[in-house]
PDB file of N, CA and C in Angstrom:
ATOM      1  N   UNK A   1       0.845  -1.174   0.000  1.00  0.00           N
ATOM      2  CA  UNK A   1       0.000   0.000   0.000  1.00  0.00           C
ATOM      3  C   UNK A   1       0.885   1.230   0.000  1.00  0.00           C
ATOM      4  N   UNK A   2       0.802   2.279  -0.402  1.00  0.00           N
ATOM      5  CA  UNK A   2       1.535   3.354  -1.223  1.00  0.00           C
ATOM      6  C   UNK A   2       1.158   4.431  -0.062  1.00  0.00           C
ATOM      7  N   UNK A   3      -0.003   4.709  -0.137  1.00  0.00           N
ATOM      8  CA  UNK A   3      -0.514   5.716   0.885  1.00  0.00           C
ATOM      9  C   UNK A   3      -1.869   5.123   2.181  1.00  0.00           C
ATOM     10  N   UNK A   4      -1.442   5.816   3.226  1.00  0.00           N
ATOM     11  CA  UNK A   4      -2.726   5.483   4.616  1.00  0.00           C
ATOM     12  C   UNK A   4      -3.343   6.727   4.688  1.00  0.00           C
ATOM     13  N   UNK A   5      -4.467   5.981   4.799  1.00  0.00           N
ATOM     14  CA  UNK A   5      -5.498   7.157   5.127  1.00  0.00           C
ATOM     15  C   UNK A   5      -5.943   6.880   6.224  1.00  0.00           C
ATOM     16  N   UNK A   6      -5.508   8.333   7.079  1.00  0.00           N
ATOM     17  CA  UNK A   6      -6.263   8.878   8.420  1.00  0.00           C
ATOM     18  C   UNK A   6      -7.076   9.836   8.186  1.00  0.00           C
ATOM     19  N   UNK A   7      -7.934  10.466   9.610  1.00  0.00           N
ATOM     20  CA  UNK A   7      -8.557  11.694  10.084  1.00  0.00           C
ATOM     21  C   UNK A   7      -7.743  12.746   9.640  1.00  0.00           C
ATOM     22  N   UNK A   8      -8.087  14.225   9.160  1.00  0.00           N
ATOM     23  CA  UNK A   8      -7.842  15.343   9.225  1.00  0.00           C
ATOM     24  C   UNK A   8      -7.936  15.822   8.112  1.00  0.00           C
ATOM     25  N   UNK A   9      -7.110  16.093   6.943  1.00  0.00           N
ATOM     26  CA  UNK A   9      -7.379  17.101   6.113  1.00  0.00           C
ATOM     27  C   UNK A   9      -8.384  17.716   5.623  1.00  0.00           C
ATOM     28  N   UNK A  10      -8.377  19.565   5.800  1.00  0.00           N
ATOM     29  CA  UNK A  10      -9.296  19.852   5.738  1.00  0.00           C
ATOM     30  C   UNK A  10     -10.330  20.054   4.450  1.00  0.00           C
ATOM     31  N   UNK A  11      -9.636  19.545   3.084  1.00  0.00           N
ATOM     32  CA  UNK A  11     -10.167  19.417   1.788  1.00  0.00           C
ATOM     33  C   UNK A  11     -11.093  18.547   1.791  1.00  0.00           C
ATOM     34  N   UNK A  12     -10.617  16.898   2.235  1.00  0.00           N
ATOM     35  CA  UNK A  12     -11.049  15.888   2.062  1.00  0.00           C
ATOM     36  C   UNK A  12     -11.411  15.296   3.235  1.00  0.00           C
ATOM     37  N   UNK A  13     -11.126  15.828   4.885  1.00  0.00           N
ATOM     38  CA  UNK A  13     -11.457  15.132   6.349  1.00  0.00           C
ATOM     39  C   UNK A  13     -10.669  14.422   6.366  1.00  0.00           C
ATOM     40  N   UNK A  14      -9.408  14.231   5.703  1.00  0.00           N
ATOM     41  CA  UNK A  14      -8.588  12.959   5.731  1.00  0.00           C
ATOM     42  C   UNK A  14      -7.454  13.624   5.473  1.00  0.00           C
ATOM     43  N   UNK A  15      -6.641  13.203   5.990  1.00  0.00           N
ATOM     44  CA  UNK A  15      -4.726  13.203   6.380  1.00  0.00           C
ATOM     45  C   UNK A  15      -4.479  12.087   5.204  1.00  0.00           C
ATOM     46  N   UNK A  16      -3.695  12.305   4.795  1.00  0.00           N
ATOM     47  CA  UNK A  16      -3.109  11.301   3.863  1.00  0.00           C
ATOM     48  C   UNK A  16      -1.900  10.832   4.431  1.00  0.00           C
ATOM     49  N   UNK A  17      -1.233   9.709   4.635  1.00  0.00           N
ATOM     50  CA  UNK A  17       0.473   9.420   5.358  1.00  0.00           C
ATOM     51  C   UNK A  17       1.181   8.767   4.232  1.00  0.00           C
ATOM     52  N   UNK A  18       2.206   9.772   3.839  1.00  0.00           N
ATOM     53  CA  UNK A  18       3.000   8.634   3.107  1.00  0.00           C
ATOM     54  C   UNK A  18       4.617   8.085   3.549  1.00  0.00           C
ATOM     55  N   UNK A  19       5.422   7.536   3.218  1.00  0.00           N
ATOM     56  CA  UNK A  19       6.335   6.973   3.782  1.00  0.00           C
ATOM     57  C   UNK A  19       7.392   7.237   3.364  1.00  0.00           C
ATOM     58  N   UNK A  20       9.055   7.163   3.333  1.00  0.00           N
ATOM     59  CA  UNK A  20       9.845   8.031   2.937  1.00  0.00           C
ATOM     60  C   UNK A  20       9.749   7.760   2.118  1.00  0.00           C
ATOM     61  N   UNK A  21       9.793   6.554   1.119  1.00  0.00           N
ATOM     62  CA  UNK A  21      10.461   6.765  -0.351  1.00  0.00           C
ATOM     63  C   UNK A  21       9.909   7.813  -1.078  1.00  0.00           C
ATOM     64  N   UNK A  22       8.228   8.029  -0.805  1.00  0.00           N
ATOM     65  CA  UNK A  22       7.137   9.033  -1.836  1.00  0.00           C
ATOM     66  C   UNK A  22       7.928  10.651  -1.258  1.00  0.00           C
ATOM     67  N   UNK A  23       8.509  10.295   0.262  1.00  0.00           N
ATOM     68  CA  UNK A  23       8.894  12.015   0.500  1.00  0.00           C
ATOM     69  C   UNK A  23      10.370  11.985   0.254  1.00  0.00           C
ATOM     70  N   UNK A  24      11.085  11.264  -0.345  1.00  0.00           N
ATOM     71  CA  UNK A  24      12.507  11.428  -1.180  1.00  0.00           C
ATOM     72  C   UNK A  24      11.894  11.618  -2.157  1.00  0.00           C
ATOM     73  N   UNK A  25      10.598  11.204  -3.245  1.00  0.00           N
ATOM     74  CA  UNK A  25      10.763  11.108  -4.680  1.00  0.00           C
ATOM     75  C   UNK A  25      10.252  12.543  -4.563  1.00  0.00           C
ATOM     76  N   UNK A  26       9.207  13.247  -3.860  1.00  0.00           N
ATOM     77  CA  UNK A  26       8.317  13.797  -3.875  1.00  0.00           C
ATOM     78  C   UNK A  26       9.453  15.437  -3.885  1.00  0.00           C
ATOM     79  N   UNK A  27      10.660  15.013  -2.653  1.00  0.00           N
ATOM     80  CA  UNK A  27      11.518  16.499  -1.987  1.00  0.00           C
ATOM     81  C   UNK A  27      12.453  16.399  -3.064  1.00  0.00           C
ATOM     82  N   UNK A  28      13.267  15.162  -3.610  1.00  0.00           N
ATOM     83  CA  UNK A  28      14.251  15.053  -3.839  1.00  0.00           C
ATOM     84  C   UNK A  28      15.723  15.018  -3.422  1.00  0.00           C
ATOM     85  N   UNK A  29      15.293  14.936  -2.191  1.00  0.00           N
ATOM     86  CA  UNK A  29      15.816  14.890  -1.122  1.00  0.00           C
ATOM     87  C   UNK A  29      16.466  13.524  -0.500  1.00  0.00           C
ATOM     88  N   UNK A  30      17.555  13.656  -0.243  1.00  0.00           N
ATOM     89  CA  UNK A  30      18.011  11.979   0.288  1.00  0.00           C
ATOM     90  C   UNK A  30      17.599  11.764   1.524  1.00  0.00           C
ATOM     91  N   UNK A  31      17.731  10.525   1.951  1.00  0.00           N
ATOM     92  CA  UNK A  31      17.136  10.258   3.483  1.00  0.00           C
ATOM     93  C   UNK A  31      17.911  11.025   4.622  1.00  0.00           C
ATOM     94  N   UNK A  32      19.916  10.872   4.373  1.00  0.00           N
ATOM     95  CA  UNK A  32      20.323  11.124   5.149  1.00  0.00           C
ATOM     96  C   UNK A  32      19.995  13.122   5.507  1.00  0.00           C
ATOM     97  N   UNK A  33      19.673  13.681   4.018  1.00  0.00           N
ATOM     98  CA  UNK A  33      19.486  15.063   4.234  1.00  0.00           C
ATOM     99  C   UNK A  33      18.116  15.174   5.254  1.00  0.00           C
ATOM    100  N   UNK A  34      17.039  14.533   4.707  1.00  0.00           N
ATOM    101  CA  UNK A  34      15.681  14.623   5.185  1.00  0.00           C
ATOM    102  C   UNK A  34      16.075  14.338   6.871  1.00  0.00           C
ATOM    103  N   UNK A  35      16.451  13.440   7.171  1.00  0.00           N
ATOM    104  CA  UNK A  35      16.847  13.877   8.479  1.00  0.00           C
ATOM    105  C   UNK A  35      17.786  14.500   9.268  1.00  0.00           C
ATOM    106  N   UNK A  36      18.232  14.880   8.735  1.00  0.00           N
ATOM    107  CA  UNK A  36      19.177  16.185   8.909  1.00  0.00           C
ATOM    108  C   UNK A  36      18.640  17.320   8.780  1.00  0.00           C
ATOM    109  N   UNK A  37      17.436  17.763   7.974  1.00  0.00           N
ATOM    110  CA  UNK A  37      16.525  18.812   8.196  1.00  0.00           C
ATOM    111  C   UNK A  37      16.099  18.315   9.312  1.00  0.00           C
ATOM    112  N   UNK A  38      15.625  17.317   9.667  1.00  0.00           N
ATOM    113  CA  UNK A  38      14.111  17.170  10.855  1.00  0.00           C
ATOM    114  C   UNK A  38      14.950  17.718  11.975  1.00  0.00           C
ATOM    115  N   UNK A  39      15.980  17.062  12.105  1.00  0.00           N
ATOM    116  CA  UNK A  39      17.197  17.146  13.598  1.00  0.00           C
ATOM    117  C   UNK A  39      17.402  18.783  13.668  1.00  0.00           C
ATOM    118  N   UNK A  40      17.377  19.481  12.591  1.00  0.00           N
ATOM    119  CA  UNK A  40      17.332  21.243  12.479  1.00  0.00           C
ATOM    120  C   UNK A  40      16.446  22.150  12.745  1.00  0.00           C
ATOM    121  N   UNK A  41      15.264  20.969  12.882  1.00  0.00           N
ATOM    122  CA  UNK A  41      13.604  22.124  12.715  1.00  0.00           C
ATOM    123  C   UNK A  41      13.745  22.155  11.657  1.00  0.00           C
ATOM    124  N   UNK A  42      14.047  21.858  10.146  1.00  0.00           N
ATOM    125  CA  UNK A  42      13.920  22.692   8.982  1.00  0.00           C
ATOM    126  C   UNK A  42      12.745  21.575   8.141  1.00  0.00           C
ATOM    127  N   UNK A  43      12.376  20.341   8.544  1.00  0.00           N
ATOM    128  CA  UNK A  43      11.510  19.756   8.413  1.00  0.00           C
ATOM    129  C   UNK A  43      10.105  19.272   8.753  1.00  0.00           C
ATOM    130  N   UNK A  44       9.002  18.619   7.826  1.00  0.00           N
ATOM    131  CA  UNK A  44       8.238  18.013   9.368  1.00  0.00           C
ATOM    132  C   UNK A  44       8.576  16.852   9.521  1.00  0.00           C
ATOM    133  N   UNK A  45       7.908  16.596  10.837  1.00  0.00           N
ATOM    134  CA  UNK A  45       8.459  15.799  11.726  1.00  0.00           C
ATOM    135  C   UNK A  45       7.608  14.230  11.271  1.00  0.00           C
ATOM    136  N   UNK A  46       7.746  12.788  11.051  1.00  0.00           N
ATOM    137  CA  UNK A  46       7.544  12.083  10.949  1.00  0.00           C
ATOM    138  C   UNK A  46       6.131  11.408  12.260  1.00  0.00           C
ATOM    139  N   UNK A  47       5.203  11.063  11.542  1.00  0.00           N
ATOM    140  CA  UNK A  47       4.051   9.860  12.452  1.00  0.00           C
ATOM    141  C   UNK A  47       4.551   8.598  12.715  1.00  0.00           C
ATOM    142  N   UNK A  48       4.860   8.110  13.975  1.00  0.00           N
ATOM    143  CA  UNK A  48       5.059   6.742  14.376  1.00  0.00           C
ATOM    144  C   UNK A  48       4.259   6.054  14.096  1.00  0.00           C
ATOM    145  N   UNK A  49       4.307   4.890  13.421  1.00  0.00           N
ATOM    146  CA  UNK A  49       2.988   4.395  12.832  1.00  0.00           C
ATOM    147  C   UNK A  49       2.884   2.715  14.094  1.00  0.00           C
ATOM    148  N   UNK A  50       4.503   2.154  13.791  1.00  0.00           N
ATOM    149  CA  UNK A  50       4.528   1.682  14.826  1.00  0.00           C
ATOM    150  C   UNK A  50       5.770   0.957  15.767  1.00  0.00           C
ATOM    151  N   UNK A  51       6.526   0.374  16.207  1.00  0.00           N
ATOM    152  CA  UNK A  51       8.153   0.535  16.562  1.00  0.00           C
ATOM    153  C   UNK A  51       8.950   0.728  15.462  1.00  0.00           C
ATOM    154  N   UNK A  52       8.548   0.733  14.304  1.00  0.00           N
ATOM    155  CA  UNK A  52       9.621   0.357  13.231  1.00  0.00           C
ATOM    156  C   UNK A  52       9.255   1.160  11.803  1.00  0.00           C
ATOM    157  N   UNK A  53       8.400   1.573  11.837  1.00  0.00           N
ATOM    158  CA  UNK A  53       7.201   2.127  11.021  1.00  0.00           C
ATOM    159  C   UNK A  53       7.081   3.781  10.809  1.00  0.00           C
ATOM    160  N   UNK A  54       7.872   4.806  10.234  1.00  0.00           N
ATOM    161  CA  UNK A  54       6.712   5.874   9.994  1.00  0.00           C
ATOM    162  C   UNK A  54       6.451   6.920   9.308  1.00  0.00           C
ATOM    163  N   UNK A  55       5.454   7.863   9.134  1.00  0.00           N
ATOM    164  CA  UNK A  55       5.009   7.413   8.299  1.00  0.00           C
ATOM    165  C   UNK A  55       4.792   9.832   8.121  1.00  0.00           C
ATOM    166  N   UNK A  56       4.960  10.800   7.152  1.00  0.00           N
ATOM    167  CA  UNK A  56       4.487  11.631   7.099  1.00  0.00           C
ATOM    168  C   UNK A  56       3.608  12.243   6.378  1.00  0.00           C
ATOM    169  N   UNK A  57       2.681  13.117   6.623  1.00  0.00           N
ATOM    170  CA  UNK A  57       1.414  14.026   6.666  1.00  0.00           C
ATOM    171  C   UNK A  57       1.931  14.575   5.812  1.00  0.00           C
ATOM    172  N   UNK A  58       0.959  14.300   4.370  1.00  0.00           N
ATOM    173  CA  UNK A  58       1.103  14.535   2.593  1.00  0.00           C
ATOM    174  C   UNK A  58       0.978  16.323   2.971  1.00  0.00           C
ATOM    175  N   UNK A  59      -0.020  16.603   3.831  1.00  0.00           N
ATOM    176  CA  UNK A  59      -0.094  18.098   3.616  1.00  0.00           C
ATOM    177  C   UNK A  59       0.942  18.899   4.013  1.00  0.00           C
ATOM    178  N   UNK A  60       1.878  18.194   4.922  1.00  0.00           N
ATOM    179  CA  UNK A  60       2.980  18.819   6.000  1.00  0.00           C
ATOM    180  C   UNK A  60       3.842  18.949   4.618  1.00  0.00           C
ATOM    181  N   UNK A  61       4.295  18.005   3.966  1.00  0.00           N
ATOM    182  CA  UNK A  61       5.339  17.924   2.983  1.00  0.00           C
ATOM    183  C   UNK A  61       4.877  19.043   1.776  1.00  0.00           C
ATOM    184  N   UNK A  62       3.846  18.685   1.354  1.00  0.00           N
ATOM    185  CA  UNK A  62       3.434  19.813   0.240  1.00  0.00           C
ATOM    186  C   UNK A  62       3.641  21.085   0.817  1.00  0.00           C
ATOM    187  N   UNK A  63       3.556  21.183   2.062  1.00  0.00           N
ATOM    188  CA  UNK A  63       3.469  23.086   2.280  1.00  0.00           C
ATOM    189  C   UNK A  63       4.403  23.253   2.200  1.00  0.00           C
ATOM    190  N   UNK A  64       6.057  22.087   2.390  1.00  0.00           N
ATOM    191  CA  UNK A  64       7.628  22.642   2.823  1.00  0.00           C
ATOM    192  C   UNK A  64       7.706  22.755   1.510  1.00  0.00           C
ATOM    193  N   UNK A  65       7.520  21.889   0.707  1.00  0.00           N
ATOM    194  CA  UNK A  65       7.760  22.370  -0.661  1.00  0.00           C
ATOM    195  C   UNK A  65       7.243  23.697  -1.275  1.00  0.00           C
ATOM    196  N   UNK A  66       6.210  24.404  -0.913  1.00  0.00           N
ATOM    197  CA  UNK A  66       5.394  25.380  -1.492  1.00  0.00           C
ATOM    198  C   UNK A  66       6.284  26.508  -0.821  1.00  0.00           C
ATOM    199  N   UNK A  67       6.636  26.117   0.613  1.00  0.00           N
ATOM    200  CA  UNK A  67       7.559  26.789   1.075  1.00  0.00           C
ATOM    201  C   UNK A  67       9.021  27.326   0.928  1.00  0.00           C
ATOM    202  N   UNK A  68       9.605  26.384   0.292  1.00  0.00           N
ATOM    203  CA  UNK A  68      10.884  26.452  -1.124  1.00  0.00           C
ATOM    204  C   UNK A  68      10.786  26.913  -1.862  1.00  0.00           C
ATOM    205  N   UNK A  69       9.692  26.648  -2.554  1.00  0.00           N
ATOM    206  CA  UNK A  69       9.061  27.387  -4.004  1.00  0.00           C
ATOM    207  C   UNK A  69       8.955  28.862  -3.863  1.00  0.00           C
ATOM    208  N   UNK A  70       8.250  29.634  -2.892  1.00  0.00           N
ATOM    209  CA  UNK A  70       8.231  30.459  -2.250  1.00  0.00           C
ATOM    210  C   UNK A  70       9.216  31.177  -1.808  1.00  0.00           C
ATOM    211  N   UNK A  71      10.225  30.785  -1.229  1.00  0.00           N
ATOM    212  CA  UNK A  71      11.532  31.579  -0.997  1.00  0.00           C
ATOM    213  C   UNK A  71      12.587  31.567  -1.748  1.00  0.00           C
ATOM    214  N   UNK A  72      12.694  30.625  -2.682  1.00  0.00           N
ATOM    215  CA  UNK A  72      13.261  30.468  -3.893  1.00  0.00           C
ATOM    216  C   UNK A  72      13.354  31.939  -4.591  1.00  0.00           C
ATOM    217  N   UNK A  73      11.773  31.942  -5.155  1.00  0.00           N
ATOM    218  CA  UNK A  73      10.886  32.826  -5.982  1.00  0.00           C
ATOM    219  C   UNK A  73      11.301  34.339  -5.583  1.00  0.00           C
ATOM    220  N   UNK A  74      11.039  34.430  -4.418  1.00  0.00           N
ATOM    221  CA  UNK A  74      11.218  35.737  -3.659  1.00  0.00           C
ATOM    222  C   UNK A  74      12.854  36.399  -3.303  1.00  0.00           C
ATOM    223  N   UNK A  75      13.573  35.224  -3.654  1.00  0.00           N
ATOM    224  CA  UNK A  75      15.130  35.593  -3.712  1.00  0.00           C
ATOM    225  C   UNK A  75      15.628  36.417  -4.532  1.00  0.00           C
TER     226      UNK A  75
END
């Protein structure tokens, strides 16, 4: 399964979770960077899905990106 669907988003009432590989393909971003942002604050922060498992909030990732895009732009 590719994506989980939880509670929340406010488009659809549903959170979407996806897992790193979709938020490497998605940032372009390598794993070791992606957490190397999180450890900075410069990321969001990952859902424990479960000891081994987890899993981040499609909307959290789209905004950091919109958020790049955005300061990029404005540079």
């Amino acid at each position: 399964m590719s994506a989980i669907k939880t509670e929340t988003t406010a488009t659809t009432g549903r959170a979407i979770l996806i897992r790193l590989d979709q938020v490497k393909a998605r940032t372009c971003l390598s794993r070791s960077t992606i957490y190397a942002y999180m450890r900075e604050g410069r990321f969001p922060e990952p859902i424990a899905l479960s000891d081994r498992r987890v899993a981040w909030i499609e909307g959290e990732i789209d905004a950091w990106i919109a958020g790049r895009i955005a300061s990029h732009r404005s540079a």
